[in-house]
N, C-alpha and C. Protein backbone atom coordinates (compact mmCIF):
# COMPACT_ATOMS: atom_id res chain seq x y z
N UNK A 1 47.31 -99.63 30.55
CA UNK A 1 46.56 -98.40 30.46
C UNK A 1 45.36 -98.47 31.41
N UNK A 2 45.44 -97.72 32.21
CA UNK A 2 44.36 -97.11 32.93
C UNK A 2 42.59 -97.04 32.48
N UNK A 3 41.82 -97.59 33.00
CA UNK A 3 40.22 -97.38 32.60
C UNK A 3 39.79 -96.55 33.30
N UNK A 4 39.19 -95.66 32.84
CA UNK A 4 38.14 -94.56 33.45
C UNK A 4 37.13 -94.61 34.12
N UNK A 5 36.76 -94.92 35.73
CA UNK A 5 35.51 -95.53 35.66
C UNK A 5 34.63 -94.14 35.69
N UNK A 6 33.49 -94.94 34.97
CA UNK A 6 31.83 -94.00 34.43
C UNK A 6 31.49 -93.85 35.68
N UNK A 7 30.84 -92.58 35.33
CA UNK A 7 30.55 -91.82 36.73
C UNK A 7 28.78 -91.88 36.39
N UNK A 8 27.82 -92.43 37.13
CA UNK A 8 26.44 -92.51 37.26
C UNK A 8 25.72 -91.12 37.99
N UNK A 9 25.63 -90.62 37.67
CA UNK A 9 24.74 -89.31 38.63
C UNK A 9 23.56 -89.56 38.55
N UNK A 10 22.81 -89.35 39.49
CA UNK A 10 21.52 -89.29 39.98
C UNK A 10 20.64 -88.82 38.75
N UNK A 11 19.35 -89.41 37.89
CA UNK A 11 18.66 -88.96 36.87
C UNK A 11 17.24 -89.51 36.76
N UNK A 12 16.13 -88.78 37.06
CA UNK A 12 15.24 -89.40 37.50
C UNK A 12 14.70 -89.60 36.77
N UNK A 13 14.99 -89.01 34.92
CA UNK A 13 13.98 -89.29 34.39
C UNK A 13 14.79 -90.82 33.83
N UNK A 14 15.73 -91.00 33.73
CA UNK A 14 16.15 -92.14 33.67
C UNK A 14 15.84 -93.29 34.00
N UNK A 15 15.50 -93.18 35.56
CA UNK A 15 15.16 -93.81 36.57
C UNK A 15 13.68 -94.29 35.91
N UNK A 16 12.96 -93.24 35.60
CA UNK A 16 11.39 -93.66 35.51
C UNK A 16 11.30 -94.29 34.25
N UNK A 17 11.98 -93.73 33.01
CA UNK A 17 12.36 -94.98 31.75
C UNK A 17 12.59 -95.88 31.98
N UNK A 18 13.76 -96.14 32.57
CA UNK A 18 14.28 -97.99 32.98
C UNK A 18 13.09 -98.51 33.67
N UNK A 19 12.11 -98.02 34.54
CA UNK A 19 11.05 -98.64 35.63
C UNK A 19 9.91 -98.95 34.54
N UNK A 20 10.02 -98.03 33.51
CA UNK A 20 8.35 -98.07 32.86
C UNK A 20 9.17 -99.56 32.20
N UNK A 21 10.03 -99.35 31.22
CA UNK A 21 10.14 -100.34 30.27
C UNK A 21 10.10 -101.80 30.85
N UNK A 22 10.57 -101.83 32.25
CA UNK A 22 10.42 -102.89 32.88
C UNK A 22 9.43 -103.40 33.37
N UNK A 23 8.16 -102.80 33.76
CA UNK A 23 7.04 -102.81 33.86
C UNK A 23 6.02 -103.10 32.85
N UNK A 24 6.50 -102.51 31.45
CA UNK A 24 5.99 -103.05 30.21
C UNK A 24 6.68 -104.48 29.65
N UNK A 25 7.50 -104.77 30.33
CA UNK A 25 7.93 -106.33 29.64
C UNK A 25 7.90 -107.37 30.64
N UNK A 26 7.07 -106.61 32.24
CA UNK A 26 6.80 -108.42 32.82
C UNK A 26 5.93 -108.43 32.65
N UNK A 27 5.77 -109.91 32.36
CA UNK A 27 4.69 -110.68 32.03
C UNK A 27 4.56 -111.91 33.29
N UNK A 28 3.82 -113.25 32.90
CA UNK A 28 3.70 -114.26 33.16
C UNK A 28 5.09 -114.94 33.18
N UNK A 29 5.33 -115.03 32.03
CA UNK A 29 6.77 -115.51 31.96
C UNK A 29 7.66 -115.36 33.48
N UNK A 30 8.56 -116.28 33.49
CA UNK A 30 9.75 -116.20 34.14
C UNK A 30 11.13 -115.54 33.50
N UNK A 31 11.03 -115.49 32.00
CA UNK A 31 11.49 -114.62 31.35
C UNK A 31 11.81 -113.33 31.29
N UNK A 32 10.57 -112.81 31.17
CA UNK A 32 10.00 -111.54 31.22
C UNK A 32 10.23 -110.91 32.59
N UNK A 33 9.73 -111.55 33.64
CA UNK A 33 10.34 -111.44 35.27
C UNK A 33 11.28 -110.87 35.41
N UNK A 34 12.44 -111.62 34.65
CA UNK A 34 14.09 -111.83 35.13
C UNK A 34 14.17 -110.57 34.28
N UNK A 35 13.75 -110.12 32.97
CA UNK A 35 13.78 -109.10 32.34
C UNK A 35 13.95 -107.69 32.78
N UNK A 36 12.43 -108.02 33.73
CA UNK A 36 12.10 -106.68 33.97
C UNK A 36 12.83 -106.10 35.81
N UNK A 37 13.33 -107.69 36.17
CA UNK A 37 14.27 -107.29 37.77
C UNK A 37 15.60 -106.85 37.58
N UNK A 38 16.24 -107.57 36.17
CA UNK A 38 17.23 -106.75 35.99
C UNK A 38 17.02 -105.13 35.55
N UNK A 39 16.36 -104.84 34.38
CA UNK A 39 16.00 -103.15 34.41
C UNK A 39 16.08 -102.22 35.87
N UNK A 40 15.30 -103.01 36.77
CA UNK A 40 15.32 -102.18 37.98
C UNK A 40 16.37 -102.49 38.28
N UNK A 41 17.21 -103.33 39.03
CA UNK A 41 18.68 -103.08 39.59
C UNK A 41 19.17 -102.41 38.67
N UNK A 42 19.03 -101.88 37.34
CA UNK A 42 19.96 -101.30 36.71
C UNK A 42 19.47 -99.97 37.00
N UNK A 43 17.98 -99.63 36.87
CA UNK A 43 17.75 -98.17 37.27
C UNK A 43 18.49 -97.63 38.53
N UNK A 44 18.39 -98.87 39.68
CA UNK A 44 18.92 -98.14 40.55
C UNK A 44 20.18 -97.31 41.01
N UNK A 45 21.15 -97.76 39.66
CA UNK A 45 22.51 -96.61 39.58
C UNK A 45 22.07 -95.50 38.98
N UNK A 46 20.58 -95.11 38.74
CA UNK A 46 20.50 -92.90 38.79
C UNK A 46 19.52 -93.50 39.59
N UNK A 47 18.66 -93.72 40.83
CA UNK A 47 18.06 -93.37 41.97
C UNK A 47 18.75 -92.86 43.09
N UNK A 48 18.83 -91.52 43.16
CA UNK A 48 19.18 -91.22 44.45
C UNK A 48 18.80 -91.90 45.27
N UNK A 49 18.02 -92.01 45.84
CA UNK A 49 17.69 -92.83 46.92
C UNK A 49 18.25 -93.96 47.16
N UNK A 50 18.78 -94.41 46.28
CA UNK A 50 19.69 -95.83 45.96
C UNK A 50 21.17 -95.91 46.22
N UNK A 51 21.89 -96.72 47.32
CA UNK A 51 23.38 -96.50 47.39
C UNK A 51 23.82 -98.06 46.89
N UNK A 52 23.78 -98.25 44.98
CA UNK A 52 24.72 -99.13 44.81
C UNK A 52 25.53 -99.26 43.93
N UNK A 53 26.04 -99.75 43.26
CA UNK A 53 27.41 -99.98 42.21
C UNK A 53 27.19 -100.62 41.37
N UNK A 54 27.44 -100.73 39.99
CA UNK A 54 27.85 -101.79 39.07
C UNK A 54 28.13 -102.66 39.11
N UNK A 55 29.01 -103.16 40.27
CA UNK A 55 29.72 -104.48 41.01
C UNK A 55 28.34 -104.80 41.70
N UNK A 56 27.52 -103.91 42.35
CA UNK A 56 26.38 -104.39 43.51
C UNK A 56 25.65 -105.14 42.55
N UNK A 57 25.12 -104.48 41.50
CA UNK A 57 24.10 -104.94 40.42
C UNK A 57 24.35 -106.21 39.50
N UNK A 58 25.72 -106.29 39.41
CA UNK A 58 26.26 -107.37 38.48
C UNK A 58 25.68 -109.32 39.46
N UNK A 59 26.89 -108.61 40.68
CA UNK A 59 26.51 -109.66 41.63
C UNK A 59 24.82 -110.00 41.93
N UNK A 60 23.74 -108.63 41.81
CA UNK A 60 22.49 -109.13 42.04
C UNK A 60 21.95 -110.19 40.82
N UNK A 61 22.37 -109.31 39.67
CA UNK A 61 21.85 -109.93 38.39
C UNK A 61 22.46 -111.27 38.00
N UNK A 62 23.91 -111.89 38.69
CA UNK A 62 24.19 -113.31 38.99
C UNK A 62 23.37 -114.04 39.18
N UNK A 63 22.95 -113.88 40.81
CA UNK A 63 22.36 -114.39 41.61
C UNK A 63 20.63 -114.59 40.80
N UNK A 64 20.05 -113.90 40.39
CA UNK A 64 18.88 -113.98 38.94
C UNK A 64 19.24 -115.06 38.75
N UNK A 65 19.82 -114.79 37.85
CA UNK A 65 20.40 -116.30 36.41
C UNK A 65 20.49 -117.60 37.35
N UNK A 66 21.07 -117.11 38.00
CA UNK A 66 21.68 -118.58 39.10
C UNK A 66 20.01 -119.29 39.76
N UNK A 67 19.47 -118.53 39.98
CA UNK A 67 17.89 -118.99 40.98
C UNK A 67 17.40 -119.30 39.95
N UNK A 68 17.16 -118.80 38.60
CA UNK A 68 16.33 -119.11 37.24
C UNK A 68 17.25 -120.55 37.00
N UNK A 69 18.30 -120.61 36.75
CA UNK A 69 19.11 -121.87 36.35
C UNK A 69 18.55 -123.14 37.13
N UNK A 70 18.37 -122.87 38.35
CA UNK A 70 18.17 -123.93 39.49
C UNK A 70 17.33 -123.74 39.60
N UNK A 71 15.95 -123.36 39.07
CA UNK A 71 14.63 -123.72 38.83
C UNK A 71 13.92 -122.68 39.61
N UNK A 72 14.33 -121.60 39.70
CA UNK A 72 13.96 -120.68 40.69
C UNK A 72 13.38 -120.43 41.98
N UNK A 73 12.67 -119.76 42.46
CA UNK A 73 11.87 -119.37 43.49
C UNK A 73 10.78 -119.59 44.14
N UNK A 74 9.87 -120.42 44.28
CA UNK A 74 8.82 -120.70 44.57
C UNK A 74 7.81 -120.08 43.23
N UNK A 75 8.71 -120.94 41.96
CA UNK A 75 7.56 -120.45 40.54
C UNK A 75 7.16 -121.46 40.68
């Protein structure tokens, strides 16, 4: 059987929810960081301005976990 894929349309107030909440949960933490970078790659499927995918975001939000796993970034 066939899956339907979800269709994302452009929604800005969406956009500005996912940004605030993410903005309200970084902190200090490296936690909280990874928290609030995933929210934004996720806002960015309703930013118009934004051309990416579910697949784009998944692979970004990997690559997170993976730099946090291996001790990250110049933390």
């Amino acid at each position: 059987m066939a899956r339907e894929t979800e269709s994302f349309e452009p929604d800005a107030e969406r956009v500005a929810i996912l940004r605030e909440i993410a903005d309200d949960v970084r902190g200090d933490s490296s936690e909280s960081k990874q928290v609030a970078a995933m929210l934004y790659r996720v806002s960015d499927l309703f930013d118009p301005d934004e051309n990416t995918s579910p697949k784009d975001i998944y692979i970004n939000m990997r690559e997170i976990l993976r730099t946090k796993d291996a001790g990250g970034k110049g933390e």
